[in-house]
PDB file of N, CA and C in Angstrom:
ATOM      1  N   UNK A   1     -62.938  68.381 160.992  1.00  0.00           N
ATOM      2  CA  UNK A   1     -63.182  69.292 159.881  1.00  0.00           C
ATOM      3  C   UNK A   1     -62.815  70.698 160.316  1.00  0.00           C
ATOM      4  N   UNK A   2     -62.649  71.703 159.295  1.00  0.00           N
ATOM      5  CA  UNK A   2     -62.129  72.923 159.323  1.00  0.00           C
ATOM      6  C   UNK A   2     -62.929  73.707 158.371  1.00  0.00           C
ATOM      7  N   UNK A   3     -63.069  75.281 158.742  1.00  0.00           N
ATOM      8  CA  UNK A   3     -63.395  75.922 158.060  1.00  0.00           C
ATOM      9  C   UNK A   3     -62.810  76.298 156.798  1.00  0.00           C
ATOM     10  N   UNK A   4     -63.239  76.191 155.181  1.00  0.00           N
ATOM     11  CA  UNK A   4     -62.303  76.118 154.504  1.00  0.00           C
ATOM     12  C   UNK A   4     -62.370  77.662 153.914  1.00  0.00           C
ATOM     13  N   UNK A   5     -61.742  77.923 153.190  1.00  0.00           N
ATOM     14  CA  UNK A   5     -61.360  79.175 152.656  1.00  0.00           C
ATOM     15  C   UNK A   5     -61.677  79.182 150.837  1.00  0.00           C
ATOM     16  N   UNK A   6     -62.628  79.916 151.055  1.00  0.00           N
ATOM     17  CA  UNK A   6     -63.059  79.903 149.295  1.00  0.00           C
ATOM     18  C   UNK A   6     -62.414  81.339 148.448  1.00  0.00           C
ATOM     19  N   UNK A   7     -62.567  81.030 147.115  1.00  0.00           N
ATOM     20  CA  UNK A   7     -61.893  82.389 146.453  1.00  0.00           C
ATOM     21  C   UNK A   7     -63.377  82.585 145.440  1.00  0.00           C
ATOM     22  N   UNK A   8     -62.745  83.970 144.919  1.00  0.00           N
ATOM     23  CA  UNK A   8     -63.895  83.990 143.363  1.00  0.00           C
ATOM     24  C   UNK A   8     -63.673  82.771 142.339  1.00  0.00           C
ATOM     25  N   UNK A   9     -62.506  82.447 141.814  1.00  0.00           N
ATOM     26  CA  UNK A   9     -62.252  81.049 141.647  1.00  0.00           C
ATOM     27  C   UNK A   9     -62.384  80.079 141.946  1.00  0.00           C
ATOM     28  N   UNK A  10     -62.609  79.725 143.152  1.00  0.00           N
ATOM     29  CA  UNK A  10     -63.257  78.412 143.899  1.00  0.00           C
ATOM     30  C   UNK A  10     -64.593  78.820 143.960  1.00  0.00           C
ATOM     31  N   UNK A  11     -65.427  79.371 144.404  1.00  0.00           N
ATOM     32  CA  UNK A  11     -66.784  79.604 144.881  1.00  0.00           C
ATOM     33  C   UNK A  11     -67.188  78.404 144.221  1.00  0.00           C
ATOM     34  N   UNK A  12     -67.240  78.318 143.312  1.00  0.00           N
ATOM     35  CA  UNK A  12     -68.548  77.672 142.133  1.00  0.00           C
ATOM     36  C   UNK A  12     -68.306  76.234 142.459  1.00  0.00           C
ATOM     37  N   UNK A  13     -67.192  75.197 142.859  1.00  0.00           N
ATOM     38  CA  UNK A  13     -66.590  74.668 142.848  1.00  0.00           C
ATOM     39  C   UNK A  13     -67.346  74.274 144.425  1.00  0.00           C
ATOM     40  N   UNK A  14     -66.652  75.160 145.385  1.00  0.00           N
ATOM     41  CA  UNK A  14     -66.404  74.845 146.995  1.00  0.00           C
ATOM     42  C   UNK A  14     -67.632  75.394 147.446  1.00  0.00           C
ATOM     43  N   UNK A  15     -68.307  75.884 146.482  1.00  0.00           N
ATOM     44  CA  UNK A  15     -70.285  76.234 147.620  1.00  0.00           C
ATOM     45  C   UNK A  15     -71.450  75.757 145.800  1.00  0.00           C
ATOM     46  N   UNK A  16     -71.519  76.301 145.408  1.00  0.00           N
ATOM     47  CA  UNK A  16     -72.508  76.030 144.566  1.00  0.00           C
ATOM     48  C   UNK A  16     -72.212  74.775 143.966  1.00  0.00           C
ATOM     49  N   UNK A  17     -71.460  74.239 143.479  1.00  0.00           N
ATOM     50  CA  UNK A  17     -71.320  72.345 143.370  1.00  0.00           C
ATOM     51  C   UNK A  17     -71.485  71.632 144.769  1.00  0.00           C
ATOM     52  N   UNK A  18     -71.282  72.153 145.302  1.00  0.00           N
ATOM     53  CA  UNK A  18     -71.271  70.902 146.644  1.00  0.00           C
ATOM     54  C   UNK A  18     -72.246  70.320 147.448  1.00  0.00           C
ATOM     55  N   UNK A  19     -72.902  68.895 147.579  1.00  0.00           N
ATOM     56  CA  UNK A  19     -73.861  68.361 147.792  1.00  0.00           C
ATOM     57  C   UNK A  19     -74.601  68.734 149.356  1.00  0.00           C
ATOM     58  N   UNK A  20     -73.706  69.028 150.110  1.00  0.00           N
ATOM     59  CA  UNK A  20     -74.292  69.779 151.414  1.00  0.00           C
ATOM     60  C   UNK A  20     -75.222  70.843 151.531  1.00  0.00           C
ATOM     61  N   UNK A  21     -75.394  71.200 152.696  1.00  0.00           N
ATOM     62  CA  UNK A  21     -75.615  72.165 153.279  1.00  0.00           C
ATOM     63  C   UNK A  21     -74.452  73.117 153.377  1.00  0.00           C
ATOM     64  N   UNK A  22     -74.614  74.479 152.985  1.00  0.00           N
ATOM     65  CA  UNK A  22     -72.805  75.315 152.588  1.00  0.00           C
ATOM     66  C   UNK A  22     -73.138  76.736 153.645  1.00  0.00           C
ATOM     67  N   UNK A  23     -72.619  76.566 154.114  1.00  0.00           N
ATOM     68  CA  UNK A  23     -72.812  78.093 155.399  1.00  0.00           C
ATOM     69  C   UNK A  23     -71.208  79.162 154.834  1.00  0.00           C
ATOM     70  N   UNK A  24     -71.250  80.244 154.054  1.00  0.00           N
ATOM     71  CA  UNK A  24     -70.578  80.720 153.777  1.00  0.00           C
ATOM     72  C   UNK A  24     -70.546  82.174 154.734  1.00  0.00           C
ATOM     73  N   UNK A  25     -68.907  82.392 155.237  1.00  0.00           N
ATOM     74  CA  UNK A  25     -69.054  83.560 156.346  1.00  0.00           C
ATOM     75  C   UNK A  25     -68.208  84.499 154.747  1.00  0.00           C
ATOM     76  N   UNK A  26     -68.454  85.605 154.750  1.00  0.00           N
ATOM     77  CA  UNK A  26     -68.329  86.765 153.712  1.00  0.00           C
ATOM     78  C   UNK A  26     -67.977  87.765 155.048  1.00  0.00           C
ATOM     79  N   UNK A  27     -66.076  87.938 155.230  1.00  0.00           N
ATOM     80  CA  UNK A  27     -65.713  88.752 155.816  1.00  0.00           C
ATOM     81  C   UNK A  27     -64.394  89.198 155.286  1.00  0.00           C
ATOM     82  N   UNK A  28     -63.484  90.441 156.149  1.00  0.00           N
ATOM     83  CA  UNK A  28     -62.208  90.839 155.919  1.00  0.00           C
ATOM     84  C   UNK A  28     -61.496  90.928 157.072  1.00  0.00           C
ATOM     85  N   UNK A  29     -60.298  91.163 157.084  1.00  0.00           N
ATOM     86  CA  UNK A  29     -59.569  91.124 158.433  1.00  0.00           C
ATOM     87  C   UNK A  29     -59.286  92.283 159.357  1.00  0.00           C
ATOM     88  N   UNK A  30     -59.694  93.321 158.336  1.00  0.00           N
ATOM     89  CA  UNK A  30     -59.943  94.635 159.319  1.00  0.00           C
ATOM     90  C   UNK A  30     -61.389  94.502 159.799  1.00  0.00           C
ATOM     91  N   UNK A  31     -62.548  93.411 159.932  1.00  0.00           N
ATOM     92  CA  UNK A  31     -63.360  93.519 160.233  1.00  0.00           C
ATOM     93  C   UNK A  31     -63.358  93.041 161.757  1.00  0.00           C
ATOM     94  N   UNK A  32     -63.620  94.016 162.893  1.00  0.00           N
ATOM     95  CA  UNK A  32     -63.939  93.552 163.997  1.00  0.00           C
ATOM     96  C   UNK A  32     -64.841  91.928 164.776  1.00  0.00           C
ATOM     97  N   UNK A  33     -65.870  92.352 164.103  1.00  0.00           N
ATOM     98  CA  UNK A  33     -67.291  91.253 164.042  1.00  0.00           C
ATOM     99  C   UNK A  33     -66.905  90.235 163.943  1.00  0.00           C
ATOM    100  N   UNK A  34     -66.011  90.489 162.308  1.00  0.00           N
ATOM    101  CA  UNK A  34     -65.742  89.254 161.411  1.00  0.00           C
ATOM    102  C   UNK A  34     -64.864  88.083 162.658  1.00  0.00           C
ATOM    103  N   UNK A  35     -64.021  88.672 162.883  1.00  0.00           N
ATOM    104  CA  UNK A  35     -62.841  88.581 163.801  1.00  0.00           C
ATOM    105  C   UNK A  35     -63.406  87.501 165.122  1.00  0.00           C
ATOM    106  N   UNK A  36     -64.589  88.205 165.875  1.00  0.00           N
ATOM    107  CA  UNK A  36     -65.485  87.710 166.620  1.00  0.00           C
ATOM    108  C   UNK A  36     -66.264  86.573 166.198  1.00  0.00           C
ATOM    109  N   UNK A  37     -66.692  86.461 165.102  1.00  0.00           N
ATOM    110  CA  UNK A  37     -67.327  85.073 164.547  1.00  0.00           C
ATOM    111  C   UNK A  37     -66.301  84.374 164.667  1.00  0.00           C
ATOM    112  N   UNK A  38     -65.396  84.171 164.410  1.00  0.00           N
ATOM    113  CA  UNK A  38     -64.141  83.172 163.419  1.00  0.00           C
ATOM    114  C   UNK A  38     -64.362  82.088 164.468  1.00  0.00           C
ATOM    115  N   UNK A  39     -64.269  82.190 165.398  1.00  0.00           N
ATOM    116  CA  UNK A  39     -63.666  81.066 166.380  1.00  0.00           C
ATOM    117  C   UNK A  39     -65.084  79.969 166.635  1.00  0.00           C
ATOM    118  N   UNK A  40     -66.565  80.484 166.555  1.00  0.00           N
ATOM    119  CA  UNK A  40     -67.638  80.345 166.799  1.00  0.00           C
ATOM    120  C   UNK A  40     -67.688  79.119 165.502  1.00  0.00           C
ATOM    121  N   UNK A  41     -67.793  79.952 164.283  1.00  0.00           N
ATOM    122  CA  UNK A  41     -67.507  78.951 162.818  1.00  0.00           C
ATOM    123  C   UNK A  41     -66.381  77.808 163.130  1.00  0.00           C
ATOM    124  N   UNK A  42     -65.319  77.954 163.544  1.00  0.00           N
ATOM    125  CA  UNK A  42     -64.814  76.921 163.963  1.00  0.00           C
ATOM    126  C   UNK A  42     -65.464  75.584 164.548  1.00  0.00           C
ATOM    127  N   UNK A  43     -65.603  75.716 165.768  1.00  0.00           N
ATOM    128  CA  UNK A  43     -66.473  74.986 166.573  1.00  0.00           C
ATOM    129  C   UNK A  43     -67.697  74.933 165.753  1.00  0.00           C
ATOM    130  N   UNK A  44     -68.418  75.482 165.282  1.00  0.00           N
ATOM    131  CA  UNK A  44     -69.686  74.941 164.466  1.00  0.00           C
ATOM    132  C   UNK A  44     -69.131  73.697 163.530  1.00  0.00           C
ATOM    133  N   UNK A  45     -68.267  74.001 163.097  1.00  0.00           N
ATOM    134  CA  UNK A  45     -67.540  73.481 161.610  1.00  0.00           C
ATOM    135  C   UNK A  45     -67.712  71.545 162.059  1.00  0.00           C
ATOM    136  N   UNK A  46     -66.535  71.786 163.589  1.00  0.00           N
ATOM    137  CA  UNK A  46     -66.735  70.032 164.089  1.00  0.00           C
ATOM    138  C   UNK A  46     -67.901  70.112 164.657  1.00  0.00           C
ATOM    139  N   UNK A  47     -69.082  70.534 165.154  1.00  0.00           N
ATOM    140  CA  UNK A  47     -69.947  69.868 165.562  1.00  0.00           C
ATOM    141  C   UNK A  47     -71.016  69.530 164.559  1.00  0.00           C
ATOM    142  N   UNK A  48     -71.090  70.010 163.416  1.00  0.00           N
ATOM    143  CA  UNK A  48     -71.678  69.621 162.417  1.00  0.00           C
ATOM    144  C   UNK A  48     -70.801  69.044 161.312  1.00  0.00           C
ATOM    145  N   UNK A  49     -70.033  68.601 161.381  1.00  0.00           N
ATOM    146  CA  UNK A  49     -69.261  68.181 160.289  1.00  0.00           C
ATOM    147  C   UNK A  49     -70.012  66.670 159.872  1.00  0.00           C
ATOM    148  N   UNK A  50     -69.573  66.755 158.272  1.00  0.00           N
ATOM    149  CA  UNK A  50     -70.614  65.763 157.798  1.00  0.00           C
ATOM    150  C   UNK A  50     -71.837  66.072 157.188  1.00  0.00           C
ATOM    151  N   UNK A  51     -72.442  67.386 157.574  1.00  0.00           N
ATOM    152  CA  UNK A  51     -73.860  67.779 157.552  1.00  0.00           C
ATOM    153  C   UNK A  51     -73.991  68.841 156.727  1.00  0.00           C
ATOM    154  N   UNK A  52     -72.886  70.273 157.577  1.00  0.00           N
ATOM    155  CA  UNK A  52     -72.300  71.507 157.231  1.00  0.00           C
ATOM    156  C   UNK A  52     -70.826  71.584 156.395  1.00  0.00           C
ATOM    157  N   UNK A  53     -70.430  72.000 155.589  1.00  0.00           N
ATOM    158  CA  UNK A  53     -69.910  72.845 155.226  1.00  0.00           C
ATOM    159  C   UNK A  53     -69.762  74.074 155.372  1.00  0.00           C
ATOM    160  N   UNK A  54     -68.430  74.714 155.928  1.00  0.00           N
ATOM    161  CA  UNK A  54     -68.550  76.227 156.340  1.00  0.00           C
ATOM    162  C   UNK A  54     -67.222  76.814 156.146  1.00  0.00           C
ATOM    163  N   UNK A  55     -67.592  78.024 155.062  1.00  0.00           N
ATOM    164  CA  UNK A  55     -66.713  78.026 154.551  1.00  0.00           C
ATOM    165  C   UNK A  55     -66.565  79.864 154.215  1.00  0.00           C
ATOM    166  N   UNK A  56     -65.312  80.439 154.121  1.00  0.00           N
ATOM    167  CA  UNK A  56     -65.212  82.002 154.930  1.00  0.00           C
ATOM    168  C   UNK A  56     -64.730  82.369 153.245  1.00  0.00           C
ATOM    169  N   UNK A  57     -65.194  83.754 152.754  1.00  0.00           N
ATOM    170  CA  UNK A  57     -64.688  83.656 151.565  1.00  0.00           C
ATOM    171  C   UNK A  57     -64.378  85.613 151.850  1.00  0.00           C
ATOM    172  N   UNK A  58     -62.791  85.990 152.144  1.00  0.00           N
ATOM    173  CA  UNK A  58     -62.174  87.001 151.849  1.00  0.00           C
ATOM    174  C   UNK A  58     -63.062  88.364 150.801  1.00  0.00           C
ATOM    175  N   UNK A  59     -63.775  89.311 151.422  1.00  0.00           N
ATOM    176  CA  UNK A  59     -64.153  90.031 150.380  1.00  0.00           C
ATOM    177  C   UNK A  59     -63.241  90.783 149.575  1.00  0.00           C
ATOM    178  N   UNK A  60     -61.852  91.228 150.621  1.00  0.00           N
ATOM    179  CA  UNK A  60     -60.533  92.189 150.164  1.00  0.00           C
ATOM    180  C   UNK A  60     -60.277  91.106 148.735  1.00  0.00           C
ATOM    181  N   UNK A  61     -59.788  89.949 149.259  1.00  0.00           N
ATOM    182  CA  UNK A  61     -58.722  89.220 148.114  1.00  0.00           C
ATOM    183  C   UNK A  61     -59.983  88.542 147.134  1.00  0.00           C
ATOM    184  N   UNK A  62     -60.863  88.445 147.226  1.00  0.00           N
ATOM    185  CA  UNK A  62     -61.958  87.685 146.159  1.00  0.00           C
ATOM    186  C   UNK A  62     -63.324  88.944 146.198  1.00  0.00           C
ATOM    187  N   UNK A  63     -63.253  89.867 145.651  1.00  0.00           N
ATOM    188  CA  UNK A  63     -64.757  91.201 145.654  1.00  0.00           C
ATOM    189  C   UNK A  63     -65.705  90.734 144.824  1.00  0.00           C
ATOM    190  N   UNK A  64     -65.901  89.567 143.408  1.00  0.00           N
ATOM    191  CA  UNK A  64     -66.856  89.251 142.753  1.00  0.00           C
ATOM    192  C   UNK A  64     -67.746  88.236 143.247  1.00  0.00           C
ATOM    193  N   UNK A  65     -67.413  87.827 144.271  1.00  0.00           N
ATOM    194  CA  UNK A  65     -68.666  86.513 144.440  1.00  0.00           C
ATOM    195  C   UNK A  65     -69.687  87.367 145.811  1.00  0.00           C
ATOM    196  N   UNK A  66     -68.810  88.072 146.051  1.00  0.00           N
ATOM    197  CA  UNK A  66     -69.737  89.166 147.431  1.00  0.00           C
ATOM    198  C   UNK A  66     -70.757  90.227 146.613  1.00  0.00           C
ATOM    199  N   UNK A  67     -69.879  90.768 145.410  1.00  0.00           N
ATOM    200  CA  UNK A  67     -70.562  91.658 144.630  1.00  0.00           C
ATOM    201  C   UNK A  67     -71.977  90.850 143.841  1.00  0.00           C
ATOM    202  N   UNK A  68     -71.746  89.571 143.217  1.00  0.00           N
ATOM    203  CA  UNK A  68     -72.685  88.576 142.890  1.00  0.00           C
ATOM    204  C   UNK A  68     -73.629  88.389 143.745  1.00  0.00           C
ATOM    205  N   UNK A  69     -73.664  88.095 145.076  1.00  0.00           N
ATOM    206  CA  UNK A  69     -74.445  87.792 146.190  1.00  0.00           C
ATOM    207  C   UNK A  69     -74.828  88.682 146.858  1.00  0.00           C
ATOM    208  N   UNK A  70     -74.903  90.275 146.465  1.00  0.00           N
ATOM    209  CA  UNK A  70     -75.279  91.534 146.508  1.00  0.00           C
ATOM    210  C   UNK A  70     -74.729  91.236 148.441  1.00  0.00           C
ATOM    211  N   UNK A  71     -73.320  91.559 148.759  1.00  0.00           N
ATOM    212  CA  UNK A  71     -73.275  91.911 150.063  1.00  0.00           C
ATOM    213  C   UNK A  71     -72.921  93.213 150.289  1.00  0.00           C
ATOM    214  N   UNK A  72     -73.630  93.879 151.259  1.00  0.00           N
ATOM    215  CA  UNK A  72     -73.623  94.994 151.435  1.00  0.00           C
ATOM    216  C   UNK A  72     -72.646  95.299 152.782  1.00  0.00           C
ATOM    217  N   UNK A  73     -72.885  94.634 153.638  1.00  0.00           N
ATOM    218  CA  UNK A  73     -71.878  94.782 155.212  1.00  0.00           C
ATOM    219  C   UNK A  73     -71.333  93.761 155.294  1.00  0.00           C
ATOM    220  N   UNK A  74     -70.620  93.160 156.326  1.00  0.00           N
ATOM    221  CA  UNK A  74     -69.935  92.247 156.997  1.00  0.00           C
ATOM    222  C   UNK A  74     -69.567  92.325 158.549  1.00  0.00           C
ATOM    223  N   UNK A  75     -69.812  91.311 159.040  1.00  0.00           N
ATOM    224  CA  UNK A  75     -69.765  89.602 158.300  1.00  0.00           C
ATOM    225  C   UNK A  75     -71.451  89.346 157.885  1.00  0.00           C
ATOM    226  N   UNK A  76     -71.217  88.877 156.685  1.00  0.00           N
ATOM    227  CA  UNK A  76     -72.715  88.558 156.637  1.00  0.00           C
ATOM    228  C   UNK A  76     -72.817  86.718 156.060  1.00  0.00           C
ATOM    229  N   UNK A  77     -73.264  86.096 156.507  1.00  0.00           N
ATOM    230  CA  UNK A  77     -73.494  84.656 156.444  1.00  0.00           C
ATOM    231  C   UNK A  77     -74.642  84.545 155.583  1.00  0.00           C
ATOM    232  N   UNK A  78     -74.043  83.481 154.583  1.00  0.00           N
ATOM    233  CA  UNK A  78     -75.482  82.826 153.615  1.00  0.00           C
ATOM    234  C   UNK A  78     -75.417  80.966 153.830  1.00  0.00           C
ATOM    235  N   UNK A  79     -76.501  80.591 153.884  1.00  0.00           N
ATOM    236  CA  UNK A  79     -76.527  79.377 153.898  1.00  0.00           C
ATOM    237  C   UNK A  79     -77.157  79.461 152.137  1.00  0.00           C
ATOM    238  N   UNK A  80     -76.212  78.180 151.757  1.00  0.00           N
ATOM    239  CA  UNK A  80     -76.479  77.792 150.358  1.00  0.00           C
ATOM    240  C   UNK A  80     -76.904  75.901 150.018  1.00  0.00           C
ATOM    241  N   UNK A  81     -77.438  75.667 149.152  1.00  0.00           N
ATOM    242  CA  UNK A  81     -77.562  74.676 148.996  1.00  0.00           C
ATOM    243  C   UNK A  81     -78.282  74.325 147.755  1.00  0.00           C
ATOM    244  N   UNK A  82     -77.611  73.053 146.943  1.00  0.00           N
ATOM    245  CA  UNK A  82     -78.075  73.207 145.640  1.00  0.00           C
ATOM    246  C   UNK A  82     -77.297  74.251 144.956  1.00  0.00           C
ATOM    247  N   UNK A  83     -76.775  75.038 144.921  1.00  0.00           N
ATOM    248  CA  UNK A  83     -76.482  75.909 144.562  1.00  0.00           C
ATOM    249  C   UNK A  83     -77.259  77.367 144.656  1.00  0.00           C
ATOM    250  N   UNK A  84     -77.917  77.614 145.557  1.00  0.00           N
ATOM    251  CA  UNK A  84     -78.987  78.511 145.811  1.00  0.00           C
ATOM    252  C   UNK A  84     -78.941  78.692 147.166  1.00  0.00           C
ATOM    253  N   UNK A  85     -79.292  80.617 147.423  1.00  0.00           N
ATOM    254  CA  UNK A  85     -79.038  80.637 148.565  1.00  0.00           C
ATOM    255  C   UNK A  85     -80.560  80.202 148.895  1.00  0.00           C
ATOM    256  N   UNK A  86     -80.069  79.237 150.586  1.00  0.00           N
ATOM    257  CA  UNK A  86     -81.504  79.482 151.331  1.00  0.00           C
ATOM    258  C   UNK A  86     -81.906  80.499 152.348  1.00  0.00           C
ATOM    259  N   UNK A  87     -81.224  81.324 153.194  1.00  0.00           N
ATOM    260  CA  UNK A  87     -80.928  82.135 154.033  1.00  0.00           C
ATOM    261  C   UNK A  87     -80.018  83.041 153.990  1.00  0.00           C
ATOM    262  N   UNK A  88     -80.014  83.920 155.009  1.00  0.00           N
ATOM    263  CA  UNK A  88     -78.813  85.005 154.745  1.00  0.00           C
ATOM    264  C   UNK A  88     -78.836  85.577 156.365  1.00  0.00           C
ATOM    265  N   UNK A  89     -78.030  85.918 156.697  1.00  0.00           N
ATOM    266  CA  UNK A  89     -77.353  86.374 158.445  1.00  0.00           C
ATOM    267  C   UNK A  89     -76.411  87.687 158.055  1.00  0.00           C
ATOM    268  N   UNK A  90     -77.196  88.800 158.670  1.00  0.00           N
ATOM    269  CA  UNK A  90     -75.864  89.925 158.783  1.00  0.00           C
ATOM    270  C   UNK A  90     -75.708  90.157 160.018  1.00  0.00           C
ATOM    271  N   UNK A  91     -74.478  90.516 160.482  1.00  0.00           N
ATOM    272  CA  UNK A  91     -74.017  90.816 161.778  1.00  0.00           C
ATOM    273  C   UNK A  91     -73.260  89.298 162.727  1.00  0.00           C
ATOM    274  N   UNK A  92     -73.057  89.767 163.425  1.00  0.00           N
ATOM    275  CA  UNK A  92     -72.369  88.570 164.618  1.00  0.00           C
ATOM    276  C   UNK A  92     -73.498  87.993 165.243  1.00  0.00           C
ATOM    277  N   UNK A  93     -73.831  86.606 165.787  1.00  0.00           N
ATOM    278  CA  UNK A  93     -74.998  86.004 166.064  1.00  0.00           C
ATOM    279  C   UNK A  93     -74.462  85.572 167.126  1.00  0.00           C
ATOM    280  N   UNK A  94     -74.809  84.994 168.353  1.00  0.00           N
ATOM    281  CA  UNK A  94     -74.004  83.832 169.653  1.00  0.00           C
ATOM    282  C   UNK A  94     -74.239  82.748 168.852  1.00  0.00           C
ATOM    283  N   UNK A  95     -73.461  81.805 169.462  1.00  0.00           N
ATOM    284  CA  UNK A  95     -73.258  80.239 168.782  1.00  0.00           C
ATOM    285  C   UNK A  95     -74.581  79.677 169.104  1.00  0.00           C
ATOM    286  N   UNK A  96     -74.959  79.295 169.818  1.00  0.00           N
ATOM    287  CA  UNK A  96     -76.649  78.995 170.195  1.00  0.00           C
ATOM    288  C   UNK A  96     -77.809  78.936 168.644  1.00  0.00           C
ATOM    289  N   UNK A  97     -77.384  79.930 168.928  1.00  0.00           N
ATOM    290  CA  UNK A  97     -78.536  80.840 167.670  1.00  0.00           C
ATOM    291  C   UNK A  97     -78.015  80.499 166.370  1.00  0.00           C
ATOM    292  N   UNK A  98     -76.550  80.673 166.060  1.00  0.00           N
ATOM    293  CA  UNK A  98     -75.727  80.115 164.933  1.00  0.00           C
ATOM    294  C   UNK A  98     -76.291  78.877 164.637  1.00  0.00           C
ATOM    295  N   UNK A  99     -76.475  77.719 165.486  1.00  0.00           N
ATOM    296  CA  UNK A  99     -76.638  76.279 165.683  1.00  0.00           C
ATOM    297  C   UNK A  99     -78.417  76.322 165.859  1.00  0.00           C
ATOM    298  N   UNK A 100     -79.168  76.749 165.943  1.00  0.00           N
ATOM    299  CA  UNK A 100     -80.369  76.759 165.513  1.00  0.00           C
ATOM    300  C   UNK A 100     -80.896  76.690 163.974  1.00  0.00           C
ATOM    301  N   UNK A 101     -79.695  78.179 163.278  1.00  0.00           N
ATOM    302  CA  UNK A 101     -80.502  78.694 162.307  1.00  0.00           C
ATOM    303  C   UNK A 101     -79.857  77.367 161.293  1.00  0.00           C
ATOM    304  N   UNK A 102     -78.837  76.558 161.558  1.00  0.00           N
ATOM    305  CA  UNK A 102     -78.263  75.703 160.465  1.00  0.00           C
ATOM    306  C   UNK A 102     -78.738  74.400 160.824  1.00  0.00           C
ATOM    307  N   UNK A 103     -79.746  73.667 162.029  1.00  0.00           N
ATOM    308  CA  UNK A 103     -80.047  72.477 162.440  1.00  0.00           C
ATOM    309  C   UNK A 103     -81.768  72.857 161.540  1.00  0.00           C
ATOM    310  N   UNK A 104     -82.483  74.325 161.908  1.00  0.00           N
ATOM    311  CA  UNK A 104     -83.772  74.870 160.994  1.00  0.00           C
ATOM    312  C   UNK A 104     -83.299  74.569 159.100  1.00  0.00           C
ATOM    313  N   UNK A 105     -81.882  74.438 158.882  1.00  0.00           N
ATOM    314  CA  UNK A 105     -82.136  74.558 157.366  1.00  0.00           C
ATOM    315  C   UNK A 105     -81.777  73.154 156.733  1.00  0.00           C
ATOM    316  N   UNK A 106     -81.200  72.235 158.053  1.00  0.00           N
ATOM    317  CA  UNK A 106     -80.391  70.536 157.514  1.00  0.00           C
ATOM    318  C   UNK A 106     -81.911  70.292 157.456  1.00  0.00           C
TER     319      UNK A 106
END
């Protein structure tokens, strides 16, 4: 599995329909942090695959589903499910801790 790439057009579709657990990263590419997560979400992606869904949604090219989900900085991470957020993560986390806060919400 891979991290997939959501739009304002997909959102509804690729996190709020989807029967999982949905870990959405809300970043841009001038974002340093963001940049620093990426590879971490990766590796989360296969070690939970099956379980997680994780999925990075562009604030530059998609601004209404960040503006909807009132994000204020980046990278900021929401775990969703049901269509509802259950959690929310701002800033860069170590993978450890990444893999805690999403094994605390399966």
């Amino acid at each position: 599995m891979t991290v997939h790439a959501a739009t304002d057009t997909t959102f509804e579709t690729d996190v709020l329909n989807h029967e999982t657990l949905v870990l959405v990263d809300f970043w841009a590419e001038w974002c340093g942090p963001c940049r620093a997560i990426a590879p971490l979400l990766e590796e989360l992606s296969k070690e939970f695959e099956g379980r997680v869904k994780i999925v990075k949604v562009n604030i530059d090219e998609s601004p209404d589903v960040p503006v909807t989900h009132g994000v204020r900085s980046i990278p900021t991470l929401m775990l969703f499910k049901g269509g509802q957020v259950l959690e929310t993560q701002v800033g860069v986390l170590p993978k450890p801790a990444l893999a805690d806060w999403l094994n605390r919400s399966l």
